[in-house]
C-alpha atoms as a PDB file:
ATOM      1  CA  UNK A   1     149.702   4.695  66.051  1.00  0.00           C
ATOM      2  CA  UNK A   2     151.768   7.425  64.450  1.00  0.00           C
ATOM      3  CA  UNK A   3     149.627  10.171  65.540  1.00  0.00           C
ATOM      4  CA  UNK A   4     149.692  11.438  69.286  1.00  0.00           C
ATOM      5  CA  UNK A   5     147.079  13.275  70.510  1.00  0.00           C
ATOM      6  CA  UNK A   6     147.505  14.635  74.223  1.00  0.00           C
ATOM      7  CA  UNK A   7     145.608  15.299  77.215  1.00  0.00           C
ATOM      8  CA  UNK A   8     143.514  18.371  77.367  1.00  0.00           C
ATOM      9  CA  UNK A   9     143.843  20.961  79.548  1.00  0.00           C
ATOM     10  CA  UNK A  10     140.999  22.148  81.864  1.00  0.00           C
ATOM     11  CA  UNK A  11     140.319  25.086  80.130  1.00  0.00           C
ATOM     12  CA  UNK A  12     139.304  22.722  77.115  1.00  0.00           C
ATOM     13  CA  UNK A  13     136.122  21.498  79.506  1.00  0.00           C
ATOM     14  CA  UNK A  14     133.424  21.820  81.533  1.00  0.00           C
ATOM     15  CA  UNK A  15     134.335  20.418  84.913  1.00  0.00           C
ATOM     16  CA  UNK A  16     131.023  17.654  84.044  1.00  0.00           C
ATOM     17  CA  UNK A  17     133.274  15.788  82.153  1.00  0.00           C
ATOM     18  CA  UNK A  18     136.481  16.107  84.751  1.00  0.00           C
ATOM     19  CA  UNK A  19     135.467  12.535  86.098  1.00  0.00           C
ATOM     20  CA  UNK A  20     135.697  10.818  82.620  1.00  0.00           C
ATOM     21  CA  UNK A  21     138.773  12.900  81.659  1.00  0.00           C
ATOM     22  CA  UNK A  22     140.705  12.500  84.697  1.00  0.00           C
ATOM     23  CA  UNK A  23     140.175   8.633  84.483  1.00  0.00           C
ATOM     24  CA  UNK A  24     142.224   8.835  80.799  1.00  0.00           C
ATOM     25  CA  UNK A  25     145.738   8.278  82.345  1.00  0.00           C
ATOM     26  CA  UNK A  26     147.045   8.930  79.273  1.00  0.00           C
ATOM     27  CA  UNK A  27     149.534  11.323  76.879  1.00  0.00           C
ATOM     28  CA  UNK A  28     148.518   9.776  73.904  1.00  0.00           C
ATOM     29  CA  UNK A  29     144.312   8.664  72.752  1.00  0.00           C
ATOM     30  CA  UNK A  30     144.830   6.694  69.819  1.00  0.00           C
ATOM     31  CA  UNK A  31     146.550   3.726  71.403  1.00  0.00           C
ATOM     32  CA  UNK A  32     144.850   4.023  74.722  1.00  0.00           C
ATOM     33  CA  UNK A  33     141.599   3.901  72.478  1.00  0.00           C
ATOM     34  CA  UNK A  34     142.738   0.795  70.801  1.00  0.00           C
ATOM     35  CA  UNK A  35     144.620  -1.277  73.697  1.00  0.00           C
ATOM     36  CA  UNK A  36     140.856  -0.070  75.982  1.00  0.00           C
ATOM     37  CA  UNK A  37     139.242  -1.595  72.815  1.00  0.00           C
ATOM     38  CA  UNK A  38     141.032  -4.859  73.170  1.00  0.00           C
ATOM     39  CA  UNK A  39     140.663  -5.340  76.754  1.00  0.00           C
ATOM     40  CA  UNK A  40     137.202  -4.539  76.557  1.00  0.00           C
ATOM     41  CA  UNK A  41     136.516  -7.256  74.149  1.00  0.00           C
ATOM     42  CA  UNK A  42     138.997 -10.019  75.512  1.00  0.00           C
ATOM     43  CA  UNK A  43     136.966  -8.600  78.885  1.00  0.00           C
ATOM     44  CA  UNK A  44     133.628  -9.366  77.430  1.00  0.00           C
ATOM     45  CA  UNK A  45     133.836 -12.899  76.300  1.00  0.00           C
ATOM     46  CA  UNK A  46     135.823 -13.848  79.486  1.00  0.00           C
ATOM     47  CA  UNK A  47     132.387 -13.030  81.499  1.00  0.00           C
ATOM     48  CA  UNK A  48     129.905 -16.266  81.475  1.00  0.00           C
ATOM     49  CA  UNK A  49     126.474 -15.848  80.294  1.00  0.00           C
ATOM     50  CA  UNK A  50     125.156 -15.173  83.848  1.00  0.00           C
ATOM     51  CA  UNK A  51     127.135 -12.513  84.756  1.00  0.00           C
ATOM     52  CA  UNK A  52     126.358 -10.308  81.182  1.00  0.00           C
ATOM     53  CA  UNK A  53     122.563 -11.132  82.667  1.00  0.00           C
ATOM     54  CA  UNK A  54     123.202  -9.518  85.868  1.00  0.00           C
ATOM     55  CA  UNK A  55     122.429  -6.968  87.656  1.00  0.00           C
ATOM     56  CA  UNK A  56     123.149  -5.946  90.814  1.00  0.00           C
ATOM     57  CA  UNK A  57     119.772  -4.143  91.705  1.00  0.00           C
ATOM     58  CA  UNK A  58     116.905  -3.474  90.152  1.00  0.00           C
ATOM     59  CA  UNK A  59     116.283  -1.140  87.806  1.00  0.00           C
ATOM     60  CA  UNK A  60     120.069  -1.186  87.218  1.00  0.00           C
ATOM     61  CA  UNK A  61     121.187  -2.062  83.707  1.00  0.00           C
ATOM     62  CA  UNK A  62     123.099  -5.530  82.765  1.00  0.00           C
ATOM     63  CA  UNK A  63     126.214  -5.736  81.558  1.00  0.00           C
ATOM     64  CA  UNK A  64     125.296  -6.190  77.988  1.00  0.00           C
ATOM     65  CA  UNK A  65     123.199  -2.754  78.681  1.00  0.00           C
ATOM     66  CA  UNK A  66     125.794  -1.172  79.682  1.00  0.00           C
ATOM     67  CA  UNK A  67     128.330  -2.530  76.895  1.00  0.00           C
ATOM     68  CA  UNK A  68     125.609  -1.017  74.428  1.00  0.00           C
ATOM     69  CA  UNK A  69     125.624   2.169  76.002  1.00  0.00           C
ATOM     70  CA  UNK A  70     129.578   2.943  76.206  1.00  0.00           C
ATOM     71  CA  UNK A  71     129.036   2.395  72.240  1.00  0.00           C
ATOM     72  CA  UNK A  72     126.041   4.562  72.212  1.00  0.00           C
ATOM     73  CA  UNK A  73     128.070   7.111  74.514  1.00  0.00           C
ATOM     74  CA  UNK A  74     131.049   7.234  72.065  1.00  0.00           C
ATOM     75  CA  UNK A  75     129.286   7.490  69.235  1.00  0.00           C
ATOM     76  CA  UNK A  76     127.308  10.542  70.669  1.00  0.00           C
ATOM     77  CA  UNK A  77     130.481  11.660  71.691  1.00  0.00           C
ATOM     78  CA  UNK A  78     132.276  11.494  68.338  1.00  0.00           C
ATOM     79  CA  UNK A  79     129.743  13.294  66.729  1.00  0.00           C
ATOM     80  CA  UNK A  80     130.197  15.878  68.703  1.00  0.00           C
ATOM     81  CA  UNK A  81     133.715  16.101  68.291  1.00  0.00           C
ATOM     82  CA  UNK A  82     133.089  15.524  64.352  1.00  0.00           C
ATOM     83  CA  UNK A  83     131.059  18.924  64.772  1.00  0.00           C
ATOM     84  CA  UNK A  84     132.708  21.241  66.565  1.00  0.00           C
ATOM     85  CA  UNK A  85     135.968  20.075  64.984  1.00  0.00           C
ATOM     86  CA  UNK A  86     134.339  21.099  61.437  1.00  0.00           C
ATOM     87  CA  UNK A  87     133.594  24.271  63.292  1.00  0.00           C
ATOM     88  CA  UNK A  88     129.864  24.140  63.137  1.00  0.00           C
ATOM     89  CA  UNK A  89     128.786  26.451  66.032  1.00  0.00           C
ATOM     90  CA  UNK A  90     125.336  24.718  66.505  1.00  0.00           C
ATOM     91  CA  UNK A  91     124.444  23.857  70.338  1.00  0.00           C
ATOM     92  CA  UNK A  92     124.238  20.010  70.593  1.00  0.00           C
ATOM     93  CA  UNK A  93     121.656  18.492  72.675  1.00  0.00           C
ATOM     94  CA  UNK A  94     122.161  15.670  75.506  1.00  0.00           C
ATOM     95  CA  UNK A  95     120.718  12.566  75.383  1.00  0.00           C
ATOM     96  CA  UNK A  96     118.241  10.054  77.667  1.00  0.00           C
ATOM     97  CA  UNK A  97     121.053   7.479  78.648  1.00  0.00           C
ATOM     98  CA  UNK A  98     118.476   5.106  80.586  1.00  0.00           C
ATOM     99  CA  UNK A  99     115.483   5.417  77.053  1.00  0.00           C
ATOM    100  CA  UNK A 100     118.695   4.533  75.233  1.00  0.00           C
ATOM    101  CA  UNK A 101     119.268   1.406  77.338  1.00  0.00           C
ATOM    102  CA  UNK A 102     115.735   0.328  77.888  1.00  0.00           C
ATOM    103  CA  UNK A 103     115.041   0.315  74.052  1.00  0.00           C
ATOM    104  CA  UNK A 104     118.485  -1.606  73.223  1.00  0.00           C
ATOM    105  CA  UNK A 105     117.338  -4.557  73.390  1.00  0.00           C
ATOM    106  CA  UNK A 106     120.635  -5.563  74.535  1.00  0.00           C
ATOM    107  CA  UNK A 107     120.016  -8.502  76.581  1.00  0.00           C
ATOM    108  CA  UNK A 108     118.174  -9.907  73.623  1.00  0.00           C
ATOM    109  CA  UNK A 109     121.688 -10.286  71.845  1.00  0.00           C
ATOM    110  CA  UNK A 110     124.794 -12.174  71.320  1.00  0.00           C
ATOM    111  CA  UNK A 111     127.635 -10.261  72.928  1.00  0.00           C
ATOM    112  CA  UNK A 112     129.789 -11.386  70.195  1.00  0.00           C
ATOM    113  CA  UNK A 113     127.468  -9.059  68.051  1.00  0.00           C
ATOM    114  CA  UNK A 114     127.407  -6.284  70.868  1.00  0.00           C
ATOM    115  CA  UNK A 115     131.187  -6.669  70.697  1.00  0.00           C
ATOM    116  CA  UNK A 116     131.029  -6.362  67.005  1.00  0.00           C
ATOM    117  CA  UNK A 117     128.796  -3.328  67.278  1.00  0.00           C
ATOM    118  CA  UNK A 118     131.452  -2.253  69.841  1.00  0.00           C
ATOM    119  CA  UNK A 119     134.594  -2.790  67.948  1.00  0.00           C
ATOM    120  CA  UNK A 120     133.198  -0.804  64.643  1.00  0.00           C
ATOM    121  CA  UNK A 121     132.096   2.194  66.803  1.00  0.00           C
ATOM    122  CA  UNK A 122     135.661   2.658  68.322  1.00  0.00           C
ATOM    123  CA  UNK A 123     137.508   1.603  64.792  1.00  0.00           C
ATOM    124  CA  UNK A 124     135.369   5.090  63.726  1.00  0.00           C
ATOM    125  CA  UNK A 125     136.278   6.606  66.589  1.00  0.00           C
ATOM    126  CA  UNK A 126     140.202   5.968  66.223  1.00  0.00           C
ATOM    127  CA  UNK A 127     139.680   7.062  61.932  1.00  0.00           C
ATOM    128  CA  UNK A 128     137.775  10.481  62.926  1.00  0.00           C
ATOM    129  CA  UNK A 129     140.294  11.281  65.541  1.00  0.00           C
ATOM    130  CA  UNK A 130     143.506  10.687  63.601  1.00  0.00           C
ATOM    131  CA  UNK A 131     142.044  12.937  60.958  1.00  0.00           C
ATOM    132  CA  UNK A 132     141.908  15.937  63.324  1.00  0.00           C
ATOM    133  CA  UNK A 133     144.373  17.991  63.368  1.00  0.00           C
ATOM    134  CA  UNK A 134     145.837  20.473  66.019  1.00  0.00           C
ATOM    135  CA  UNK A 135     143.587  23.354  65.149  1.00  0.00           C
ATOM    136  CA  UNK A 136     140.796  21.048  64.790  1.00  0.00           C
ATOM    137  CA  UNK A 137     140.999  19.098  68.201  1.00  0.00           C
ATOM    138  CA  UNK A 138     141.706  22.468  70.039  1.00  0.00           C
ATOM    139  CA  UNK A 139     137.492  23.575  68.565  1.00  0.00           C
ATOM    140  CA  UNK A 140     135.347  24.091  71.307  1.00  0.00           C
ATOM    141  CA  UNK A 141     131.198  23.767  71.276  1.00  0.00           C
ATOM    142  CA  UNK A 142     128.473  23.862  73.365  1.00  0.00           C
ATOM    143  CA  UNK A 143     126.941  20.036  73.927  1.00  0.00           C
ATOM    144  CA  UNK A 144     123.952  19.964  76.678  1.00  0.00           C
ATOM    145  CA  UNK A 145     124.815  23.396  77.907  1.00  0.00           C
ATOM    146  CA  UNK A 146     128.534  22.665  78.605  1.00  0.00           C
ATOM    147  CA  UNK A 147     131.471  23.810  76.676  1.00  0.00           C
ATOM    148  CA  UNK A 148     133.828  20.893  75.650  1.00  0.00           C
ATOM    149  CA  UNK A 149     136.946  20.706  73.114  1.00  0.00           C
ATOM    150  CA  UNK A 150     137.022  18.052  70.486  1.00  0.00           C
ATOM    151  CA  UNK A 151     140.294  16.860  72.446  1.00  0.00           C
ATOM    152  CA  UNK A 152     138.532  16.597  75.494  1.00  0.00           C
ATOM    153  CA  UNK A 153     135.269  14.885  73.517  1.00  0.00           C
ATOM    154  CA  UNK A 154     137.918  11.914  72.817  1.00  0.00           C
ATOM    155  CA  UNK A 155     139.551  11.962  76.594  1.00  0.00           C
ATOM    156  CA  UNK A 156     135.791  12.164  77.697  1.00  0.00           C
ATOM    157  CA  UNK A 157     134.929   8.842  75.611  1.00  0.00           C
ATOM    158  CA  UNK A 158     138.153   6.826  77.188  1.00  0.00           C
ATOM    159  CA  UNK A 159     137.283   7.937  80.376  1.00  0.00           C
ATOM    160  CA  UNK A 160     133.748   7.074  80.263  1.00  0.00           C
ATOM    161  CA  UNK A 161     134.537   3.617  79.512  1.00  0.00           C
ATOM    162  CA  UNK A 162     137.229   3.624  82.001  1.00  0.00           C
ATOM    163  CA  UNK A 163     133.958   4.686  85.016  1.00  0.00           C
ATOM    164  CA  UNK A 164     131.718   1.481  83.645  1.00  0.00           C
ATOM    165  CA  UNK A 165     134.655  -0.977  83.992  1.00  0.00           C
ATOM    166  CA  UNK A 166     135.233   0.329  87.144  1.00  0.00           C
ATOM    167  CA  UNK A 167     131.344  -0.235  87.673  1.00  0.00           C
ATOM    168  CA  UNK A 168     131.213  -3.691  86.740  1.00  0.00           C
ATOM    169  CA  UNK A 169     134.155  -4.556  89.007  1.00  0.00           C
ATOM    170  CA  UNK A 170     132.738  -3.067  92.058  1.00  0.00           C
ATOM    171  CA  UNK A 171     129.122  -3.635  91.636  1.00  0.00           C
ATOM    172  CA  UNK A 172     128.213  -6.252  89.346  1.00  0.00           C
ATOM    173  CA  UNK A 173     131.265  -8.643  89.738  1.00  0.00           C
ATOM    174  CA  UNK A 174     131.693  -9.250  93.493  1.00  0.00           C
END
């Protein structure tokens, strides 16, 4: 990647999103975005068809589920960043992470689709990203009622991954 794109500073965020950005050990996004992508998939199809099934109480989401929702995540996430980096001032709403999950319809799928699905969301990601410049990534907006740079919006998205691997490790593959 030519372009690097370094870690926020606090200031840029909200401390909601600390977890997710202080799980980013990174200087530089764009390759930690596309060497996360790669694990993730070579991750994925390592798993057997049991384990993508699982889940490790109920009322807790499968793997699959929760593969759909780091895409759903990042691309909720990227248009965020899209808007605030275009300067558009308008308050961004959150979002119902579990109606998301339970209308998916993930476990009804291939994961070599989900991966697909996957895959294309972060390629967009890693495009819209390397078109921001400095000025742009240092925007700030207001998404559910918390202040939030568009450099932080892309830490926030590796980081968030980063917390549902860490998930599936502890809880679901054990």
């Amino acid at each position: 990647m030519d372009r690097i794109i370094g870690a926020p500073n606090p200031a840029e965020y909200d401390e909601f999103f600390n977890s997710y950005i202080s799980n980013a050990k990174t200087d530089d996004l764009l390759s930690a975005l596309a060497a996360s992508e790669e694990y993730i998939v070579n991750f994925m199809l390592s798993l057997k068809e049991q384990q993508l099934s699982y889940r490790y109480k109920p009322g807790k989401w499968t793997i699959r589920q929760m593969l759909v929702h780091m895409a759903d995540t990042e691309r909720i996430f990227a248009y965020r960043a899209l808007c605030f980096a275009r300067n558009d001032k308008t308050e961004l709403p959150g979002f119902d992470e579990n109606a998301y999950a339970e209308n998916s319809k993930a476990d009804a799928r291939p994961i070599t689709s989900i991966l697909a699905e996957y895959a294309a969301a972060r390629q967009a990601t890693i495009e819209l990203f390397k078109g921001f410049d400095d000025e742009m990534l240092s925007h700030t907006g207001i998404a559910t009622g918390r202040s939030v740079s568009v450099r932080a919006l892309g830490y926030a998205i590796l980081g968030h991954e980063i917390h549902h691997l860490n998930i599936i490790r502890e809880r679901y593959l054990v």
